[in-house]
C-alpha atoms as a PDB file:
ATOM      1  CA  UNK A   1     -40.516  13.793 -42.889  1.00  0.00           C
ATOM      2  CA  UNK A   2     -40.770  14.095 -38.956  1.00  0.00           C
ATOM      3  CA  UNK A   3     -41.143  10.287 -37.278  1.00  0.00           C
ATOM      4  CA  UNK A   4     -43.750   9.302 -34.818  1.00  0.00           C
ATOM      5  CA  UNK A   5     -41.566  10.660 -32.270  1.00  0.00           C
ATOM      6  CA  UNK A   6     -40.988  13.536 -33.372  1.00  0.00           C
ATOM      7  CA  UNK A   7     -44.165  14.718 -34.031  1.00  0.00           C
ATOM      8  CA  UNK A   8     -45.884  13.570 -30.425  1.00  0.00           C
ATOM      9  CA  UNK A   9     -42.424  15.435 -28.788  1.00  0.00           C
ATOM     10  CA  UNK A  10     -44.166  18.507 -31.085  1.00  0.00           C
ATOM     11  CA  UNK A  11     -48.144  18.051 -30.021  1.00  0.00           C
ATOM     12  CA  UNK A  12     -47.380  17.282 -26.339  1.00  0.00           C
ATOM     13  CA  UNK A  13     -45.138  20.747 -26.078  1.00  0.00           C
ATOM     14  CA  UNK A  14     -47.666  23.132 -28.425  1.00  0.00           C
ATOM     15  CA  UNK A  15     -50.270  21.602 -25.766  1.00  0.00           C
ATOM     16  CA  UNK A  16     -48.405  22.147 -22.629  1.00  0.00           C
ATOM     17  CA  UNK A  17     -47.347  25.591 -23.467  1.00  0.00           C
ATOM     18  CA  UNK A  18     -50.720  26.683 -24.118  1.00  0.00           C
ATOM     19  CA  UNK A  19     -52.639  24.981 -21.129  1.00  0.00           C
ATOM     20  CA  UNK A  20     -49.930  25.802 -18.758  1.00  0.00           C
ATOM     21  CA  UNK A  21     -51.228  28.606 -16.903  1.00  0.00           C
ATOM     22  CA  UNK A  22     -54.595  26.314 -15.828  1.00  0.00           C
ATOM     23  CA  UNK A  23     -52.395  24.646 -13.918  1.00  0.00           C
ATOM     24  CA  UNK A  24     -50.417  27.800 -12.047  1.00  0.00           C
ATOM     25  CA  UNK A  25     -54.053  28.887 -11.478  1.00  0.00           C
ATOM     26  CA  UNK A  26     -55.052  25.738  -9.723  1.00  0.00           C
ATOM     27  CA  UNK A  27     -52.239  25.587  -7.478  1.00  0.00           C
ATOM     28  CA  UNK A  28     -52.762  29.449  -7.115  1.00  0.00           C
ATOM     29  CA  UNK A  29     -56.500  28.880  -5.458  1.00  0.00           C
ATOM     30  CA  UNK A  30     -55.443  25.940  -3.190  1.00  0.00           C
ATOM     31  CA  UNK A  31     -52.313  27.189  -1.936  1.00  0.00           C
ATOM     32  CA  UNK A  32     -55.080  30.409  -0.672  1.00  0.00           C
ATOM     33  CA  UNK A  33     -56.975  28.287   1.162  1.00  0.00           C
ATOM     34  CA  UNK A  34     -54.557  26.917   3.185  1.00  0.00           C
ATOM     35  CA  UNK A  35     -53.206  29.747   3.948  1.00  0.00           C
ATOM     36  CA  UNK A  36     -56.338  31.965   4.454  1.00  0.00           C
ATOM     37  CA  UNK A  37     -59.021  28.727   4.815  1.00  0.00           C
ATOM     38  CA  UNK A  38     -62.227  29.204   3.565  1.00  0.00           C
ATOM     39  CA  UNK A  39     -65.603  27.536   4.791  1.00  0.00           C
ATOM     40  CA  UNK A  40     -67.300  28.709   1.204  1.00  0.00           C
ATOM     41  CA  UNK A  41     -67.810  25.720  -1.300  1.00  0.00           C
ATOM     42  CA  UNK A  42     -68.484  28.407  -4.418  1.00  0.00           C
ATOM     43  CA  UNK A  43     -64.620  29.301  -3.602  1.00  0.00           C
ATOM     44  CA  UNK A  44     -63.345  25.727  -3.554  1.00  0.00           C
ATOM     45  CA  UNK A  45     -65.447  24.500  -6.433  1.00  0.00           C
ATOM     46  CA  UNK A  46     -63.615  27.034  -8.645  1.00  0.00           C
ATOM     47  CA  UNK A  47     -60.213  25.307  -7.685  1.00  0.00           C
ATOM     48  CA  UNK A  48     -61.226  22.007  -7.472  1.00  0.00           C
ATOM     49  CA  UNK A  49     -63.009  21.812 -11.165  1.00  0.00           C
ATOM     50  CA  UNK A  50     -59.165  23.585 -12.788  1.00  0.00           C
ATOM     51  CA  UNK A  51     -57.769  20.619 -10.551  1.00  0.00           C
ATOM     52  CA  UNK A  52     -59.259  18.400 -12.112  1.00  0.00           C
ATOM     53  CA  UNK A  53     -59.358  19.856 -15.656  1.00  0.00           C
ATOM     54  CA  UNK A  54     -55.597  20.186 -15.106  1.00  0.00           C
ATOM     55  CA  UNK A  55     -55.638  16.106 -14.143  1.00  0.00           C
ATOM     56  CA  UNK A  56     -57.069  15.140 -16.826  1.00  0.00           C
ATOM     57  CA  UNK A  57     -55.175  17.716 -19.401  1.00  0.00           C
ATOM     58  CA  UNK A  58     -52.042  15.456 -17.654  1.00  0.00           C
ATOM     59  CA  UNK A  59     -53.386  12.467 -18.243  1.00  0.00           C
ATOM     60  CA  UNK A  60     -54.040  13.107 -21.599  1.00  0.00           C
ATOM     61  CA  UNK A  61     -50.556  14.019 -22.384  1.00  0.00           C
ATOM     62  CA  UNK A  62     -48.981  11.200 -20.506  1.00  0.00           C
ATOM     63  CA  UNK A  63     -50.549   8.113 -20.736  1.00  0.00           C
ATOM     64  CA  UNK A  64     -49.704   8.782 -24.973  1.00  0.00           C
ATOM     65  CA  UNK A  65     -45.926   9.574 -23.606  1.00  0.00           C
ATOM     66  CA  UNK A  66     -45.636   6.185 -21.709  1.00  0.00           C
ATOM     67  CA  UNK A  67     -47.345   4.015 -24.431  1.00  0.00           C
ATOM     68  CA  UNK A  68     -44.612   6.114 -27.275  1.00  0.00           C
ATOM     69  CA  UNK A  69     -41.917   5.316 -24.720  1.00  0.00           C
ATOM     70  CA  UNK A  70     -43.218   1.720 -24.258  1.00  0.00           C
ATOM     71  CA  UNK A  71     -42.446   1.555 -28.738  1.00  0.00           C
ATOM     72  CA  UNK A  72     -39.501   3.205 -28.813  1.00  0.00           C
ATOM     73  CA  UNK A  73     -38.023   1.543 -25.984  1.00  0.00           C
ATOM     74  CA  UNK A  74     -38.517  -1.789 -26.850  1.00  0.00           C
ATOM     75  CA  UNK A  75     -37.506  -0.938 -30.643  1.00  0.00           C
ATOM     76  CA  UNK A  76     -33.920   0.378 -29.608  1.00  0.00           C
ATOM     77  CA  UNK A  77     -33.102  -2.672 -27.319  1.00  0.00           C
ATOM     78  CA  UNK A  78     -33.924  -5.057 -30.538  1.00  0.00           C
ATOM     79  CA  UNK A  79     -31.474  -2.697 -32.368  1.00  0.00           C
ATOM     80  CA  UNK A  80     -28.916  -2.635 -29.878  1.00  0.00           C
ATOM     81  CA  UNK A  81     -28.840  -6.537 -29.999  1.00  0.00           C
ATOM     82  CA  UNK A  82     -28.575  -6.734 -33.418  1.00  0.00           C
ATOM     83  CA  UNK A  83     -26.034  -4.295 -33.406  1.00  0.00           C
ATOM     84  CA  UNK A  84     -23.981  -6.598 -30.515  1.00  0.00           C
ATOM     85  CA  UNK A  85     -24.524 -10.005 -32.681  1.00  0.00           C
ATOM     86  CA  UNK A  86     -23.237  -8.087 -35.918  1.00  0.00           C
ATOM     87  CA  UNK A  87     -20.004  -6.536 -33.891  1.00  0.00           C
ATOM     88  CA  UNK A  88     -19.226 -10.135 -32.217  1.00  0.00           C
ATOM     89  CA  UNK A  89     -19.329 -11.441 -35.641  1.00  0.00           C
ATOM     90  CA  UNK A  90     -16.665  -8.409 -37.120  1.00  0.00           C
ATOM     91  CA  UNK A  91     -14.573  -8.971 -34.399  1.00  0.00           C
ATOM     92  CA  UNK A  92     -14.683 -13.004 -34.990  1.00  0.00           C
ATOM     93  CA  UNK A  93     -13.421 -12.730 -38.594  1.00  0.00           C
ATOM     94  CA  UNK A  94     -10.928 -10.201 -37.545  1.00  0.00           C
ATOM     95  CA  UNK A  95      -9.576 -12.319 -35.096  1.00  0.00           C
ATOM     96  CA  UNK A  96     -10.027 -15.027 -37.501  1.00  0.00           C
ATOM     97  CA  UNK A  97      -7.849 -12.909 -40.182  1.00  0.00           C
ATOM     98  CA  UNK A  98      -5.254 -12.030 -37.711  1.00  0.00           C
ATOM     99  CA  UNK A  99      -4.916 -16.012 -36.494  1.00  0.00           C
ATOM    100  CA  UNK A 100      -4.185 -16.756 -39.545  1.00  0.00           C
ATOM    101  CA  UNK A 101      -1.445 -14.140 -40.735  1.00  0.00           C
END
């Protein structure tokens, strides 16, 4: 069975592969008007609205990301500890051991 992880690394690329090209479009349309200009506002609105569909699409996906990083970051520090207590302690009785032989 897949962990939290796993399955959010799954969603987030399924939903960046498929909503990838709104984004190519929007930079399509603005990187036109600075080249060309354009004094029509029906032009720019097209742009401007997959802008900001494309904004919020990215939002979506990483405000989730940070909060899963956030989790998993703070869980694998509390493991690494525990892992440096328990090999301070293996290496105190082994030192212990070889004292006393």
């Amino acid at each position: 069975m897949l962990d939290a992880a796993a399955r959010m690394t799954i969603l987030v690329t399924n939903f960046l592969s498929k909503n990838r090209s709104l984004l190519v479009i929007a930079m399509n349309d603005f990187q036109a008007i600075t080249l060309f200009g354009t004094g029509d506002p029906k032009t720019m609105a097209g742009g401007i609205s997959q802008a900001l569909v494309t904004t919020v699409l990215g939002l979506v996906v990483a405000i989730p990301m940070v909060l899963l990083h956030t989790l998993v970051s703070g869980r694998s520090k509390r493991i690494v500890q525990v892992l440096q207590e328990q090999s301070a302690g293996i290496i105190a009785q082994h030192a212990e051991k070889s004292a006393r032989a």
